[in-house]
Every structure is written in C-alpha cells, then in structure tokens.
Protein backbone atom coordinates (compact mmCIF):
# COMPACT_ATOMS: atom_id res chain seq x y z
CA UNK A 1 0.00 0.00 0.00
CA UNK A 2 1.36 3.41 -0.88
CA UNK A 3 1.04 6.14 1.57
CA UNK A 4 0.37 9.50 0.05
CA UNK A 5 1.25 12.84 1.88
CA UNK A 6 0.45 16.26 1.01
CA UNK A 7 2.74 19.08 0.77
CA UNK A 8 1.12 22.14 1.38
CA UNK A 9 2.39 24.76 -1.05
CA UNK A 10 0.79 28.18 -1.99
CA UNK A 11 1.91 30.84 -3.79
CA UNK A 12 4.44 32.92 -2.17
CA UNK A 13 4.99 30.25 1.05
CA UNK A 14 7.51 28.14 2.30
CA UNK A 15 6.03 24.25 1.94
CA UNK A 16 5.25 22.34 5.40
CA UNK A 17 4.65 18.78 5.56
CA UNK A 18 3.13 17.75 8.73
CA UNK A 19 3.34 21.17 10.81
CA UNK A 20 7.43 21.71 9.94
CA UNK A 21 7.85 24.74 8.17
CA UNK A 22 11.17 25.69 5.46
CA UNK A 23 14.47 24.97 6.73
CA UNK A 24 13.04 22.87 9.90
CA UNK A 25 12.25 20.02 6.91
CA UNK A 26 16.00 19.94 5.79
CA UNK A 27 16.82 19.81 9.49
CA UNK A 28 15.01 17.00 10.17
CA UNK A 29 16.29 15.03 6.81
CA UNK A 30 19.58 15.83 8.24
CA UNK A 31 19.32 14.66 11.46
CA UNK A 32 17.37 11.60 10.44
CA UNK A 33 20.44 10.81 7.88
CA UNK A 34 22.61 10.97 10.80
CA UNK A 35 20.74 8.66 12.85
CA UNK A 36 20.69 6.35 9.67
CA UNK A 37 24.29 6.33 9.93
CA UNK A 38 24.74 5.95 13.82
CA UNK A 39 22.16 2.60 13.47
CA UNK A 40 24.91 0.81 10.52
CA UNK A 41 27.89 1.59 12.60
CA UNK A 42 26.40 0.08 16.21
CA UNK A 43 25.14 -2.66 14.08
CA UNK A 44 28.54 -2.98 12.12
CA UNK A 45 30.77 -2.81 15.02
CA UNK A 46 28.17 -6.20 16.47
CA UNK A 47 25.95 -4.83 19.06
CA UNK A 48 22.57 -6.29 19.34
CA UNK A 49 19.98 -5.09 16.37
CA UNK A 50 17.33 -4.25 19.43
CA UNK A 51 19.70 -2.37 21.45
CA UNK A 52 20.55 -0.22 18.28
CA UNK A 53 16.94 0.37 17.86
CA UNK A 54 16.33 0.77 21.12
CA UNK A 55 18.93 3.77 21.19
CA UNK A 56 17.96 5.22 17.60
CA UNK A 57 14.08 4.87 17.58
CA UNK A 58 13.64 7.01 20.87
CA UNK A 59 16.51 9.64 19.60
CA UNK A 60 14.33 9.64 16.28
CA UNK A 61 11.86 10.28 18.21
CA UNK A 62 12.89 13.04 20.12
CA UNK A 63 14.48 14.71 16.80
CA UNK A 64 11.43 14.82 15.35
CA UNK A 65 9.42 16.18 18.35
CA UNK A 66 12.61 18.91 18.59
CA UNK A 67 12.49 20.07 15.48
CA UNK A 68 8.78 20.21 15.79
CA UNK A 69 8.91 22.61 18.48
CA UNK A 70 11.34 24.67 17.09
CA UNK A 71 8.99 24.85 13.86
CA UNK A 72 5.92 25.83 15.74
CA UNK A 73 7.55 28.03 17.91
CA UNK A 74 10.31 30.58 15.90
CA UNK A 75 8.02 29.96 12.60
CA UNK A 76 10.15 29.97 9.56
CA UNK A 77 12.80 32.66 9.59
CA UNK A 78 12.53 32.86 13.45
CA UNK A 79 15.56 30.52 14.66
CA UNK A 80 17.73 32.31 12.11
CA UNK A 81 16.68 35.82 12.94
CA UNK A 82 17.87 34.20 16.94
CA UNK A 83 21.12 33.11 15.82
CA UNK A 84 21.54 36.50 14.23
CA UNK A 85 20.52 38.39 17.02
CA UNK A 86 23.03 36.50 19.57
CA UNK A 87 25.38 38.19 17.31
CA UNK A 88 24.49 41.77 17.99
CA UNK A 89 26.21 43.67 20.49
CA UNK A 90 24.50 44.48 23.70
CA UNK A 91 25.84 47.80 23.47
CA UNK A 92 28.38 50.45 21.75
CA UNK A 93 30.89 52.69 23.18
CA UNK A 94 32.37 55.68 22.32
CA UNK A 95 35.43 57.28 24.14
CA UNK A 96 35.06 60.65 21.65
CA UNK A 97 32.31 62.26 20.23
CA UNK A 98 34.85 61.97 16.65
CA UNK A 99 32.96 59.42 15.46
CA UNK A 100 29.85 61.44 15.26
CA UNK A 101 31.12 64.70 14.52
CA UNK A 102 32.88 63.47 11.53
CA UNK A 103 29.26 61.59 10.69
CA UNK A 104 27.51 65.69 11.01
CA UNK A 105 30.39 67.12 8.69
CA UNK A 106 29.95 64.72 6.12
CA UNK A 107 26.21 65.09 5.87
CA UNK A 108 26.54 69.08 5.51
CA UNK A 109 29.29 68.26 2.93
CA UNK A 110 26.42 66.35 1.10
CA UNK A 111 23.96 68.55 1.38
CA UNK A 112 25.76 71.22 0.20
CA UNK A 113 26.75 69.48 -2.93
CA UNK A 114 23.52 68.26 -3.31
CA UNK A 115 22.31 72.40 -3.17
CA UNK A 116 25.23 73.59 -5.37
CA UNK A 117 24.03 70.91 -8.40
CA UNK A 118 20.35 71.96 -7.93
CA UNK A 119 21.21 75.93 -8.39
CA UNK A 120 22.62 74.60 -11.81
C-alpha cells in the first residue's frame, strides 16, 4: 500500500509537511540521515539489532518532536533571525564624540553638494 502525503504549497509560502515549516524540513532530513548512519555503525561494530533500535528509535523520536517545536515556535525565519541576534552587540561605546562629529560634517558636505548641483 502506498502512503500518500500532502505538501502544502501556496503561492508565495515556504512548503510544510506535517506542521514543519522551510528549513526545519531539511533539518530534520539531516538529522534523520545521521541517525541512519549511527544505526549501521552500532550494528557494524556487532551490538545487538534491538539495542541499536532501542537507542535510535527514541533519539528519532525526540528529533522529530525537537524540530517540531522549534517549527511551531520561531516559525520559519525565526531561529535564524535568533542566531543572528546572539550576534548583535549588547551595546556600543564611544570614548570621543569623533565618530559622530565626523558623521555631522559629512552630511553638511552632502547637502551642500547636493544644493550647489540643484542651483545649476
């Protein structure tokens, strides 16, 4: 029996297959190839096929409920717009009022080229 699952797609939206939005699908593909690969190496290196599954199946498990949450709960630019945020500074200091001096001069500098080309 084939099982058949829709792919919800509009126009201008990121697709979602069972509540996972975007990049949360490719996350989970990734972290379910991983698993793939933990399971042949346990079972290569000759532990016991139900301890294997017994380790992957519940951290398959928990992957998928993870990602899930993560999904439902940044949306779908909302982890990346966190991890970009982490990367702002808290705050910025200035030992001399240079900085923003220099940033006053520049802008009458424009603005007075900007009024010399407009009485040509």
């Amino acid at each position: 029996m084939a099982s058949v699952y829709d792919i919800n797609k509009g126009i201008n939206r990121s697709i979602e297959f069972k509540g996972i939005k975007a990049q949360y699908i490719i996350y989970l593909a990734a972290g379910l190839v991983g698993l793939l690969i933990v399971f042949a190496i346990l079972y290569v290196i000759g532990i016991n096929m139900y301890v294997c599954l017994g380790i992957i199946l519940p951290s398959g498990g928990g992957l998928f409920i993870t990602v899930q949450r993560y999904s439902k709960k940044y949306g779908e630019h909302g982890l990346l717009k966190k991890a970009a945020s982490r990367k702002l500074p808290l705050c910025i200091q200035s030992r001399s009022r240079t900085v923003f001096t220099q940033l006053q001069n520049s802008h009458e500098k424009e603005t007075n080229i900007g009024r010399a080309a407009s009485h040509l």
